[in-house]
Protein backbone atom coordinates (compact mmCIF):
# COMPACT_ATOMS: atom_id res chain seq x y z
CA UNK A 1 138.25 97.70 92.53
CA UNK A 2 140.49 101.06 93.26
CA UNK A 3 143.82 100.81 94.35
CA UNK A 4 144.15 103.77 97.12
CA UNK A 5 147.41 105.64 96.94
CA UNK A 6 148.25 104.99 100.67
CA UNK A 7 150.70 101.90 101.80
CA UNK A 8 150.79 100.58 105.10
CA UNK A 9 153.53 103.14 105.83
CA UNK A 10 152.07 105.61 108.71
CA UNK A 11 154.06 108.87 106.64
CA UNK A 12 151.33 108.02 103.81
CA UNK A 13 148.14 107.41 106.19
CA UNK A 14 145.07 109.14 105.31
CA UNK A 15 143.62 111.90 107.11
CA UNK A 16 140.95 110.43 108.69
CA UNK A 17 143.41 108.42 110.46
CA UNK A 18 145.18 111.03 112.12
CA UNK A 19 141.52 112.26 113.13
CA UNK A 20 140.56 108.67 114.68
CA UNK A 21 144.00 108.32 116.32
CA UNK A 22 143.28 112.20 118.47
CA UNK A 23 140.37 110.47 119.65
CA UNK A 24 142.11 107.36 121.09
CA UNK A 25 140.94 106.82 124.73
CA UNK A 26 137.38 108.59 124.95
CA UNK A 27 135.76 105.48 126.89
CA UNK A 28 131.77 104.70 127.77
CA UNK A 29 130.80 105.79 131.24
CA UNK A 30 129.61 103.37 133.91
CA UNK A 31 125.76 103.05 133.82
CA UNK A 32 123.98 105.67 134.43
CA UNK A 33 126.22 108.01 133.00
CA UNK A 34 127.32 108.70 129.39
CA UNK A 35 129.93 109.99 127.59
CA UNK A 36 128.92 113.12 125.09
CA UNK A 37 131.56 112.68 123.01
CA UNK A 38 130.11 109.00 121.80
CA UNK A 39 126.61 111.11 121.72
CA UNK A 40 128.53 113.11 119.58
CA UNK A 41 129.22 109.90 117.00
CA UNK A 42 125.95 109.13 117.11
CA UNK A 43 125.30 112.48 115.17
CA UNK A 44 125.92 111.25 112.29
CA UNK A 45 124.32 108.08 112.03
CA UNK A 46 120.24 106.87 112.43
CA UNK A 47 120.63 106.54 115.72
CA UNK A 48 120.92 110.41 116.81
CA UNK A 49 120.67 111.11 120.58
CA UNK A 50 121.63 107.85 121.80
CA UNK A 51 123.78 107.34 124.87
CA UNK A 52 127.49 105.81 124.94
CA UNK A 53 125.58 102.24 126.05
CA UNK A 54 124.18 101.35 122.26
CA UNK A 55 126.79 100.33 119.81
CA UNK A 56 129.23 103.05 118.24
CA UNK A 57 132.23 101.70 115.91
CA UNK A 58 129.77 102.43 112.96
CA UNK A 59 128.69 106.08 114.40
CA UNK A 60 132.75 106.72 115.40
CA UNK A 61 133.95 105.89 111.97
CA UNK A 62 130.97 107.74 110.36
CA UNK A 63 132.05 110.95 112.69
CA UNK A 64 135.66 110.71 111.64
CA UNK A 65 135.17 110.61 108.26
CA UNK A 66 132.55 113.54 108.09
CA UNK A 67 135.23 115.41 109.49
CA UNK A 68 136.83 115.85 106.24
CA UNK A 69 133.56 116.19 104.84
CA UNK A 70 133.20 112.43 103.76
CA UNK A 71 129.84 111.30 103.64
CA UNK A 72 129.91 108.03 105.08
CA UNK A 73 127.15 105.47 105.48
CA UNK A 74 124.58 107.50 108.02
CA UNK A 75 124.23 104.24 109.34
CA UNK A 76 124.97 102.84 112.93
CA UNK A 77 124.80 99.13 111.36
CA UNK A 78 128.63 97.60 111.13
CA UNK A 79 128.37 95.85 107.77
CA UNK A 80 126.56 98.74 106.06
CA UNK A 81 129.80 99.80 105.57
CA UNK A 82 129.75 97.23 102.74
CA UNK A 83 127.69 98.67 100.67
CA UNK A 84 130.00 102.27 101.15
CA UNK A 85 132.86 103.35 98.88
CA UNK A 86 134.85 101.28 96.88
CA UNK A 87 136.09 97.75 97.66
CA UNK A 88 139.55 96.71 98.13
CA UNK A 89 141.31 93.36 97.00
CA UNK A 90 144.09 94.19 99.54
CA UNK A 91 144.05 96.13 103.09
CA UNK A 92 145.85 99.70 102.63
CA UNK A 93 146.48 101.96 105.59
CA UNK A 94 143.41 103.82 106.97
CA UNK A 95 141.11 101.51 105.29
CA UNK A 96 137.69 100.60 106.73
CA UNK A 97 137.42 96.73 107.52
CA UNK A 98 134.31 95.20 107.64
CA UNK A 99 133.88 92.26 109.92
CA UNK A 100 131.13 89.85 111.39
CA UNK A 101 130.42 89.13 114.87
CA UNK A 102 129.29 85.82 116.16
CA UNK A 103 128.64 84.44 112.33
CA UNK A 104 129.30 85.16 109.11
CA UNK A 105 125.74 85.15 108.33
CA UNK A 106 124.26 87.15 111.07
CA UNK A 107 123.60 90.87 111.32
CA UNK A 108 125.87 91.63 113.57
CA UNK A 109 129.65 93.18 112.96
CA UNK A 110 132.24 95.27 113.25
CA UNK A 111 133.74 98.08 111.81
CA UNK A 112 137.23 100.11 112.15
CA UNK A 113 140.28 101.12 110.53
CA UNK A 114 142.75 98.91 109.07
CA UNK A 115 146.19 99.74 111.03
CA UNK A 116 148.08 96.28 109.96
CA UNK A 117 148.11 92.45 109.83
CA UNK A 118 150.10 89.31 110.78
CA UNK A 119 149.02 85.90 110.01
CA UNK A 120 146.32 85.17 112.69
CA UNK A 121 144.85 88.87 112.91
CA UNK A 122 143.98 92.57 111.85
CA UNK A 123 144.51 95.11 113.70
CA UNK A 124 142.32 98.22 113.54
CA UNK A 125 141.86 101.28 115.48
CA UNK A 126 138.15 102.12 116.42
CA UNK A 127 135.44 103.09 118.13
CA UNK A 128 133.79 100.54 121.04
CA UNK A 129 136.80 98.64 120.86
CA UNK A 130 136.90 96.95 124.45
CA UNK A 131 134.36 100.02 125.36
CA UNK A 132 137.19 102.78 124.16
CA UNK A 133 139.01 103.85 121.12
CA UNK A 134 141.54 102.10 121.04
CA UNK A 135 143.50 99.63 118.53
CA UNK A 136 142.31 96.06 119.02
CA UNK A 137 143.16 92.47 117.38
CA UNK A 138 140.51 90.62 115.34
CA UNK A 139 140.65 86.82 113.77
CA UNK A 140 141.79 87.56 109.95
CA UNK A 141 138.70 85.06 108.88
CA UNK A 142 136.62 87.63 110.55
CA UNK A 143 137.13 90.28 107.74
CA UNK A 144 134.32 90.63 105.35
CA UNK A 145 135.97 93.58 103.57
CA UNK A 146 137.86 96.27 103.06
CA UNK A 147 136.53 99.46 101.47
CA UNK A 148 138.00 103.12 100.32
CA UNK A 149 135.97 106.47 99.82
CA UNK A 150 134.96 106.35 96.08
CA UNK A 151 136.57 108.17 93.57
CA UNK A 152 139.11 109.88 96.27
CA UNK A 153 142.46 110.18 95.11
CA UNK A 154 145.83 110.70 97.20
CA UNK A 155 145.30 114.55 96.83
CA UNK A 156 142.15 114.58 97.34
CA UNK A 157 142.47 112.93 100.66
CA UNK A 158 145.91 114.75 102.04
CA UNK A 159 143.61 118.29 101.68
CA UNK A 160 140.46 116.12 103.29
CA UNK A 161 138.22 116.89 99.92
CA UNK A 162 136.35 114.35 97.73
């Protein structure tokens, strides 16, 4: 396991958080109506040309991190994000967390960026988060893992290279 350079001190985030945190607010449109900008996400996932109605926190991390030019998973699938990077034994700043929807077991999850935690929860900002980015709480037992771009150092990350 890597040990990323970044504390939970918001002077040391990582780039891509900065980039997630501009797009705080872009929403899903009632039905019948989409928002481009989650079309937009969906770029760079498997699920290319879908409307703001499927699921997105995979395709809105994916787009923030190919930003920088950080491949990501290409994936709209939640936990295929554990399978990406490096793991962590401890959250840092701007890390992706990993969780599971409706059991541990099942297919389903979730997927955002670690902001901070207290004793009952996480708290990450993301994509189709209440239908909007937007920072949300989630149970702490939730969490499946945390992960970190591989091989990325601190100065790799401040000039968004790998």
């Amino acid at each position: 396991m890597i040990e990323p350079q970044y504390d939970l001190d918001s002077r040391n985030a990582p780039p891509w958080l900065a980039i997630a945190r501009m797009e705080t607010g872009v929403a899903q449109y009632p039905a019948g109506q989409s928002n481009s900008r989650i079309t937009e996400y969906h770029e760079h996932t498997n699920i290319r040309g879908y409307d703001d109605k499927a699921s997105w926190c995979s395709s809105f991390v994916n787009w923030c991190l190919a930003q920088l030019d950080i491949a990501g998973t290409g994936s709209a699938l939640a936990r295929s994000w554990l399978d990406w990077g490096e793991p962590l034994a401890q959250p840092a700043l701007g890390c992706i967390a990993v969780l599971y929807r409706d059991e541990p077991d099942s297919w389903k999850g979730h997927v955002g960026f670690f902001l901070r935690a207290d004793s009952e929860s996480v708290y990450l900002l993301g994509g189709n988060q209440l239908g909007r980015v937007c920072e949300n709480a989630y149970p702490r037992e939730s969490v499946l893992g945390y992960r970190w771009p591989a091989l990325m150092t601190r100065k790799d990350s401040i000039y968004g290279r790998v």
